[in-house]
PDB file of N, CA and C in Angstrom:
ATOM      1  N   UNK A   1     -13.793 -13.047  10.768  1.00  0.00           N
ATOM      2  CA  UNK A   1     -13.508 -12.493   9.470  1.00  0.00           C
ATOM      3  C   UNK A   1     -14.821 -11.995   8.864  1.00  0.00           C
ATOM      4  N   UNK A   2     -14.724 -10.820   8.442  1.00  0.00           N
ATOM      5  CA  UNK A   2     -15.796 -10.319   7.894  1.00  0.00           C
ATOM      6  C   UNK A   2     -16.384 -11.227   6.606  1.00  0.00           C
ATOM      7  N   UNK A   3     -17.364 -11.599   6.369  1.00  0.00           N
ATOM      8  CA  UNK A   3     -17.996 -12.162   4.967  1.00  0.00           C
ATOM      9  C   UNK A   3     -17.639 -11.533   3.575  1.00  0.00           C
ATOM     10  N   UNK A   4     -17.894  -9.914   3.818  1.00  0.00           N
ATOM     11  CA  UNK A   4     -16.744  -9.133   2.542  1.00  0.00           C
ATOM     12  C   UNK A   4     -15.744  -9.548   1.844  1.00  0.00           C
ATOM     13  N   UNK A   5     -15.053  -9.730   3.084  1.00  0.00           N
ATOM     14  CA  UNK A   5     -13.556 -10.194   2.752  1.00  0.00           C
ATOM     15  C   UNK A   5     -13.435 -11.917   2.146  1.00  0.00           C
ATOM     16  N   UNK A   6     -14.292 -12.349   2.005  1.00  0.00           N
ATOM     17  CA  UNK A   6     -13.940 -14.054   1.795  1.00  0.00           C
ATOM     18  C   UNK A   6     -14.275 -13.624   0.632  1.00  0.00           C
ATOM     19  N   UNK A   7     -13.764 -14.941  -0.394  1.00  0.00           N
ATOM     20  CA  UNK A   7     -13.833 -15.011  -1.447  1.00  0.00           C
ATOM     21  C   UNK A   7     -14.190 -16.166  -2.046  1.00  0.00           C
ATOM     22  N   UNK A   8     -14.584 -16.924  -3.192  1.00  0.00           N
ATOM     23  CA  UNK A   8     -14.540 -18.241  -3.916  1.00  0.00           C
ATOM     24  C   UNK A   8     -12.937 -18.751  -4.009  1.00  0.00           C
ATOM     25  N   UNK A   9     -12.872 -19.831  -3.325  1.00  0.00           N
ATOM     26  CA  UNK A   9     -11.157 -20.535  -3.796  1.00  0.00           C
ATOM     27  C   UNK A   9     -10.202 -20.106  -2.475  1.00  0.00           C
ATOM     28  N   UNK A  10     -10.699 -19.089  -1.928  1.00  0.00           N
ATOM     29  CA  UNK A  10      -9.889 -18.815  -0.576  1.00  0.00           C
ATOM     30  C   UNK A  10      -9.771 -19.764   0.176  1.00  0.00           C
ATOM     31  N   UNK A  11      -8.214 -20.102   0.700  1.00  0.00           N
ATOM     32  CA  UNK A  11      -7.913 -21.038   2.024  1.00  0.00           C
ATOM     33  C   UNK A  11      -8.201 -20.286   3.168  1.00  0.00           C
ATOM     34  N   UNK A  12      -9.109 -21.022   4.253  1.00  0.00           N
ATOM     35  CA  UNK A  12      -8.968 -20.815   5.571  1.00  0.00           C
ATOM     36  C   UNK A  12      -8.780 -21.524   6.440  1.00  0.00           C
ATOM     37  N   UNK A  13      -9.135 -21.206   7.593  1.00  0.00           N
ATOM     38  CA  UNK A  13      -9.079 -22.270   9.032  1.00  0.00           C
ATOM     39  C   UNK A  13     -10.076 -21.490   9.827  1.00  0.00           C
ATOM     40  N   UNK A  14     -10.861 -22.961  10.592  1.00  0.00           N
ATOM     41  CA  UNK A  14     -11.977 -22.553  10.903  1.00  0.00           C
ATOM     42  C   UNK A  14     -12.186 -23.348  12.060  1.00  0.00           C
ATOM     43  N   UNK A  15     -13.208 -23.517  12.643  1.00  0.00           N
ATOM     44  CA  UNK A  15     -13.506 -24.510  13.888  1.00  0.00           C
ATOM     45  C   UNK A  15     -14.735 -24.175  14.196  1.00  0.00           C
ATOM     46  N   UNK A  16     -15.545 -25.750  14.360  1.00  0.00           N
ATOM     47  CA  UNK A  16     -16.986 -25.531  13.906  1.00  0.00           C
ATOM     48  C   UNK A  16     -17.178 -26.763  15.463  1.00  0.00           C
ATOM     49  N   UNK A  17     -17.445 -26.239  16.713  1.00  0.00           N
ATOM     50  CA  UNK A  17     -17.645 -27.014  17.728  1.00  0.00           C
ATOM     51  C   UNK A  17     -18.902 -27.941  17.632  1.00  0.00           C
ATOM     52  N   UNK A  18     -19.567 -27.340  17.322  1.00  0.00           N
ATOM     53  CA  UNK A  18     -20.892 -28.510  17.051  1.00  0.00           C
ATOM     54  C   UNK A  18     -20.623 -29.968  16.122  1.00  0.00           C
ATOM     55  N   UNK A  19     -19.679 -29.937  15.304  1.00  0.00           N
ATOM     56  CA  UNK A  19     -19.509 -30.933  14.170  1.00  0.00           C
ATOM     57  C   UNK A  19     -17.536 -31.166  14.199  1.00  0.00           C
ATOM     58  N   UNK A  20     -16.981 -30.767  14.613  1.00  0.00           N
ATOM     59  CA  UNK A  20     -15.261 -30.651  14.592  1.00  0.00           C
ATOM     60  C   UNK A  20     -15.141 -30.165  15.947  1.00  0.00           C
ATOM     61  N   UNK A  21     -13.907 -31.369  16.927  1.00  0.00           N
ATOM     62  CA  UNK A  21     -13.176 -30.836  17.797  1.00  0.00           C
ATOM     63  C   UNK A  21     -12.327 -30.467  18.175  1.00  0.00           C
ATOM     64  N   UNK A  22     -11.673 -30.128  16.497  1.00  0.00           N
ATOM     65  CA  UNK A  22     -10.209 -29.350  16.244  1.00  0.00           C
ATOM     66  C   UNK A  22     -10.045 -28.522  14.966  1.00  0.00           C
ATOM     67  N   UNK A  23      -9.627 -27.435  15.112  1.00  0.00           N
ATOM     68  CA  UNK A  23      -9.565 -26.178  14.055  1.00  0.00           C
ATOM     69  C   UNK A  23      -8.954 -27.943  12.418  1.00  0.00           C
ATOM     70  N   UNK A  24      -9.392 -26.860  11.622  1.00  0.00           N
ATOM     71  CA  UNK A  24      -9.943 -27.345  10.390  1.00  0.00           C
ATOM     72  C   UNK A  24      -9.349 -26.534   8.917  1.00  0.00           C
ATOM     73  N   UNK A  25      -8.759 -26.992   8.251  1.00  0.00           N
ATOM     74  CA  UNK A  25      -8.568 -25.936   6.521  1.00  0.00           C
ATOM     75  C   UNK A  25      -9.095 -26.504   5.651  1.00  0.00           C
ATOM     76  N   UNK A  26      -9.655 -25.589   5.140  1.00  0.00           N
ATOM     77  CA  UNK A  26     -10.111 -26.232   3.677  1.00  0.00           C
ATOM     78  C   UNK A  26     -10.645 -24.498   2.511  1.00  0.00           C
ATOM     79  N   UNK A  27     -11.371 -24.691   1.463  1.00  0.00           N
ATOM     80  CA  UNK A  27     -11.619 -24.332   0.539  1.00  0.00           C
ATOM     81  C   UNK A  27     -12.780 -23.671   0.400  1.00  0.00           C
ATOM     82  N   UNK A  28     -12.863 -22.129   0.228  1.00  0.00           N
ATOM     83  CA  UNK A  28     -14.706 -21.956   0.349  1.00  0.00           C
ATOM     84  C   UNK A  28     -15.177 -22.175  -1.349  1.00  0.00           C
ATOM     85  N   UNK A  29     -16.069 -22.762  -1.377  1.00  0.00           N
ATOM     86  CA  UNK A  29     -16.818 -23.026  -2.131  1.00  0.00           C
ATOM     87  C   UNK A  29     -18.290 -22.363  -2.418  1.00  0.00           C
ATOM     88  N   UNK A  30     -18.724 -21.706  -1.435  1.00  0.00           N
ATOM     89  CA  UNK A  30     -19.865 -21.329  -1.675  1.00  0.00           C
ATOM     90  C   UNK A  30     -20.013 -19.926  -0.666  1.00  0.00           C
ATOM     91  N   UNK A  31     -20.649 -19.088  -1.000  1.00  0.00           N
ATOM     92  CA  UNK A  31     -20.665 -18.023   0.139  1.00  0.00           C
ATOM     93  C   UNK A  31     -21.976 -17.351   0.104  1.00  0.00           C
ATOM     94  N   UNK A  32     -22.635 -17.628   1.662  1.00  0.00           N
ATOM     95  CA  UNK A  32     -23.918 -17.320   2.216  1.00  0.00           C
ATOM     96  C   UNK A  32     -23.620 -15.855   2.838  1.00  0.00           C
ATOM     97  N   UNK A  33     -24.956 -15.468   3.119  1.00  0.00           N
ATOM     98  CA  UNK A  33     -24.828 -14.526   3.803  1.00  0.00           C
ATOM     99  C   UNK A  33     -23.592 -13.932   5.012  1.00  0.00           C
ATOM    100  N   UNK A  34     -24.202 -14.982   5.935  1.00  0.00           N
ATOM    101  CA  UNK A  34     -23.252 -14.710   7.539  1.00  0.00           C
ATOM    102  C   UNK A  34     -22.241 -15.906   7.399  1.00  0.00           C
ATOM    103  N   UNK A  35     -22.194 -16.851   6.446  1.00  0.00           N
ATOM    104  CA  UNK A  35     -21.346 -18.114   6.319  1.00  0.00           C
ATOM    105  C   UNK A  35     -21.142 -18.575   5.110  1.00  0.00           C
ATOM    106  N   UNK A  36     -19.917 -19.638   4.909  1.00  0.00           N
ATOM    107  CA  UNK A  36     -19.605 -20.350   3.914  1.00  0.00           C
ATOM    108  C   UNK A  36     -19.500 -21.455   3.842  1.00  0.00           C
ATOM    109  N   UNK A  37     -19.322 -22.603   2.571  1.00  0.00           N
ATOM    110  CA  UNK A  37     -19.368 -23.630   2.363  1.00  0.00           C
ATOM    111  C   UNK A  37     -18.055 -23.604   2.168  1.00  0.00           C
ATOM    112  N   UNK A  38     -17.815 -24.733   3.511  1.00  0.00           N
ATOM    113  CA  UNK A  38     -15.860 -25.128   2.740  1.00  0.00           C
ATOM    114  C   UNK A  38     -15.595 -26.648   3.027  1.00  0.00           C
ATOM    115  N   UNK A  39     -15.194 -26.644   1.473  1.00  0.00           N
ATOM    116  CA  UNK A  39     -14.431 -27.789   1.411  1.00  0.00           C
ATOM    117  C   UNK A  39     -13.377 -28.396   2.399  1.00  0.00           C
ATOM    118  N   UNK A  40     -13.342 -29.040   3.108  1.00  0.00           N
ATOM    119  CA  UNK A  40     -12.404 -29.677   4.288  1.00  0.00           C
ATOM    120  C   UNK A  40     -10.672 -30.494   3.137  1.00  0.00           C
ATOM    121  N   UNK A  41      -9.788 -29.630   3.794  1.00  0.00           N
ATOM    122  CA  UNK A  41      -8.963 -30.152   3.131  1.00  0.00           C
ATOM    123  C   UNK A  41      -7.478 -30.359   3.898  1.00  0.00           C
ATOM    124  N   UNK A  42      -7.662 -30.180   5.303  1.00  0.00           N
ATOM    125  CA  UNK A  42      -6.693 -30.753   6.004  1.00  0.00           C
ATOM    126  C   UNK A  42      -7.461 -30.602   7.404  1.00  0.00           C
ATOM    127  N   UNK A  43      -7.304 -31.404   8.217  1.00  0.00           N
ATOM    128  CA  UNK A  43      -7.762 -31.585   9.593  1.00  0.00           C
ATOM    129  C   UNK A  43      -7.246 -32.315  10.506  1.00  0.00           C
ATOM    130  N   UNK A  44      -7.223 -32.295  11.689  1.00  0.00           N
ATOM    131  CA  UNK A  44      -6.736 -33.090  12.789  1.00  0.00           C
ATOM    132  C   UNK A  44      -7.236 -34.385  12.831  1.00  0.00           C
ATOM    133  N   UNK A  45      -6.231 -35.702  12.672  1.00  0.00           N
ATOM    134  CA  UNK A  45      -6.693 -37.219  12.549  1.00  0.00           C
ATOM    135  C   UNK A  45      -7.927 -37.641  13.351  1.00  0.00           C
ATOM    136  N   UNK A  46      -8.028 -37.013  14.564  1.00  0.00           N
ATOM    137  CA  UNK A  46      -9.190 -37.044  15.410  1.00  0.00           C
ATOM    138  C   UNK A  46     -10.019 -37.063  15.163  1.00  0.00           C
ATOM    139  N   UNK A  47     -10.470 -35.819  13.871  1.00  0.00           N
ATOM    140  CA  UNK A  47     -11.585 -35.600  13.517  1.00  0.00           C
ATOM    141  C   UNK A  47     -11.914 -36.865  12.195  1.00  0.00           C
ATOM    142  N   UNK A  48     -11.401 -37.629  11.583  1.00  0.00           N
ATOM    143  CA  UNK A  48     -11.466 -38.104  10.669  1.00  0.00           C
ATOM    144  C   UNK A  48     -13.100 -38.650  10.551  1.00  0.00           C
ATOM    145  N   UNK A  49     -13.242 -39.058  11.542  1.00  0.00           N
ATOM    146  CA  UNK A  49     -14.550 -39.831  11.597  1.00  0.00           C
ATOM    147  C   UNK A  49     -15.532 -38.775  10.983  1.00  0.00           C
ATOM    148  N   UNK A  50     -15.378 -37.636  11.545  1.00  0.00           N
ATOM    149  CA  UNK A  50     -16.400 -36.576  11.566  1.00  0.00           C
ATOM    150  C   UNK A  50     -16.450 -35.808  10.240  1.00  0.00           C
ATOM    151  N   UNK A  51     -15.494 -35.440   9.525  1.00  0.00           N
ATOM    152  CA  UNK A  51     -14.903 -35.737   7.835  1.00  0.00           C
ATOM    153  C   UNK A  51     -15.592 -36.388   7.220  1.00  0.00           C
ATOM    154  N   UNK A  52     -15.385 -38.116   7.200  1.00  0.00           N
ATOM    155  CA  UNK A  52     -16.170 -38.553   6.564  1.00  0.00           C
ATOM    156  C   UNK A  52     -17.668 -38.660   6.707  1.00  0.00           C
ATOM    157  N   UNK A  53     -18.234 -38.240   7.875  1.00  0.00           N
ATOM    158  CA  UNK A  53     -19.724 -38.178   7.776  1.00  0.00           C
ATOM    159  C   UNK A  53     -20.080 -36.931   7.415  1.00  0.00           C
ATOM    160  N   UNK A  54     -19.018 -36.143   7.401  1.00  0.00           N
ATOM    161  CA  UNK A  54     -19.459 -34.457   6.386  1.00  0.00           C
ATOM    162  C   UNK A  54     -19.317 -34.292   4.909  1.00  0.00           C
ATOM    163  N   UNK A  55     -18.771 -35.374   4.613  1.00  0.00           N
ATOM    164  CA  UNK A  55     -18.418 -35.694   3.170  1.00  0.00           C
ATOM    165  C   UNK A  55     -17.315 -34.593   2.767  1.00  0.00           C
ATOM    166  N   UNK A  56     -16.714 -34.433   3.659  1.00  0.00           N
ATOM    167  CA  UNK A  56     -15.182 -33.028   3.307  1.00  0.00           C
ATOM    168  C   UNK A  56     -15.928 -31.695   3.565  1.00  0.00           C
ATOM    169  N   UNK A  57     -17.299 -31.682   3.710  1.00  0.00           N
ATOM    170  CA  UNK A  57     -17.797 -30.290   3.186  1.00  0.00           C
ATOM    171  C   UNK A  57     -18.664 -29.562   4.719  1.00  0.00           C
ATOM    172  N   UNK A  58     -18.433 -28.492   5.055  1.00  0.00           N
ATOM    173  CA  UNK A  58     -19.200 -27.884   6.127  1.00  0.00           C
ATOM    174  C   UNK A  58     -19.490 -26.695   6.212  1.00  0.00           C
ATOM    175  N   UNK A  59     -20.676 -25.770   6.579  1.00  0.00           N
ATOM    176  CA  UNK A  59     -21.063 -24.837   6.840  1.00  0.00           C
ATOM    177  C   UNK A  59     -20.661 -24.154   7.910  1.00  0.00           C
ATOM    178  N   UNK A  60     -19.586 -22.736   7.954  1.00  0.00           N
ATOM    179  CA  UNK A  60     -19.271 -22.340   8.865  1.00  0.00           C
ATOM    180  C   UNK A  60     -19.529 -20.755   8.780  1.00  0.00           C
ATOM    181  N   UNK A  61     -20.144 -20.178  10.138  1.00  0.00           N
ATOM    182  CA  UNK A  61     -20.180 -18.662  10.196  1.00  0.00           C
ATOM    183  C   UNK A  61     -18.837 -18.173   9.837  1.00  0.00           C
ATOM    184  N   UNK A  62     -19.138 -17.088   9.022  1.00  0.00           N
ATOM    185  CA  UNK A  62     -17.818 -16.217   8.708  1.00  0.00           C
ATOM    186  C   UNK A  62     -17.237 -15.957   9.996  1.00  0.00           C
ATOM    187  N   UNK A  63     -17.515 -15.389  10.686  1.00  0.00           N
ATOM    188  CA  UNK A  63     -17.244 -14.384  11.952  1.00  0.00           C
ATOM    189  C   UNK A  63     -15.868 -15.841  12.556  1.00  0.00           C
ATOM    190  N   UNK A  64     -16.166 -16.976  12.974  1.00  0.00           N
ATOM    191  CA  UNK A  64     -15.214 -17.770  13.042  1.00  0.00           C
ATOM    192  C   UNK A  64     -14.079 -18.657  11.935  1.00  0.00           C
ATOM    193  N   UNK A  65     -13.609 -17.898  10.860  1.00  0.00           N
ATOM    194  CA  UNK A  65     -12.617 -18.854   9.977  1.00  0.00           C
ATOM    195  C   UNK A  65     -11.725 -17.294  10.358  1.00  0.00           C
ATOM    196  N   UNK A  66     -10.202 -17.841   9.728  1.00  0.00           N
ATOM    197  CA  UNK A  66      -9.567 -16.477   9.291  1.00  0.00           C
ATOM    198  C   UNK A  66      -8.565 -16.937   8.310  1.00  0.00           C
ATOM    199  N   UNK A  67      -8.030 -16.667   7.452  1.00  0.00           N
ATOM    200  CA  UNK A  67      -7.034 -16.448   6.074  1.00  0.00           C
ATOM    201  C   UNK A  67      -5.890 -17.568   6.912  1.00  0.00           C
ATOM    202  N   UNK A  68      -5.528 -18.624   6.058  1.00  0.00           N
ATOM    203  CA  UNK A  68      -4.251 -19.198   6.447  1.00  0.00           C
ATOM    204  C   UNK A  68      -3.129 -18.671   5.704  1.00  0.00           C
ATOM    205  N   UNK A  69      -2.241 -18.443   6.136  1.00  0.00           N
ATOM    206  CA  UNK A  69      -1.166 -17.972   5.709  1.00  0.00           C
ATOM    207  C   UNK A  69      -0.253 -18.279   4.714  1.00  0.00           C
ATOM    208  N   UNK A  70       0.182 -17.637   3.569  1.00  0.00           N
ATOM    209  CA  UNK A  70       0.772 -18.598   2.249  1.00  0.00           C
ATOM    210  C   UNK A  70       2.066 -18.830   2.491  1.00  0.00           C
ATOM    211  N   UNK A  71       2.510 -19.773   1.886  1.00  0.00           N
ATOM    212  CA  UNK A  71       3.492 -20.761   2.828  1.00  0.00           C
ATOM    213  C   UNK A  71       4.618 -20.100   1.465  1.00  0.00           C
TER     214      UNK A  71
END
């Protein structure tokens, strides 16, 4: 996903292999250059451990999240 296109408050899904070993939604909160800050707000139980040592929150390149779909 282009960085353009994100916004403050936008839901996505993302997957961040270095830190998560399963796609991820949550909340951007902050927006960098090539990446964003998102709030973790649903994830695979697996990852829980890895959640709480991120404190909900992770840095992910734009180029890997894309728009979750409104329900």
């Amino acid at each position: 996903m282009k960085i353009a296109n994100i916004k403050v408050g936008d839901k996505l899904q993302g997957h961040a292999d270095e830190d998560m070993e399963h796609p991820f939604v949550g909340t951007v909160e902050k927006i960098y250059t090539n990446s964003v800050l998102i709030d973790i707000t649903d994830y695979d139980q697996r990852d829980a451990d890895n959640v709480t040592e991120l404190n909900h929150k992770i840095v992910v390149a734009a180029k890997s999240l894309k728009k979750v779909a409104a329900k």
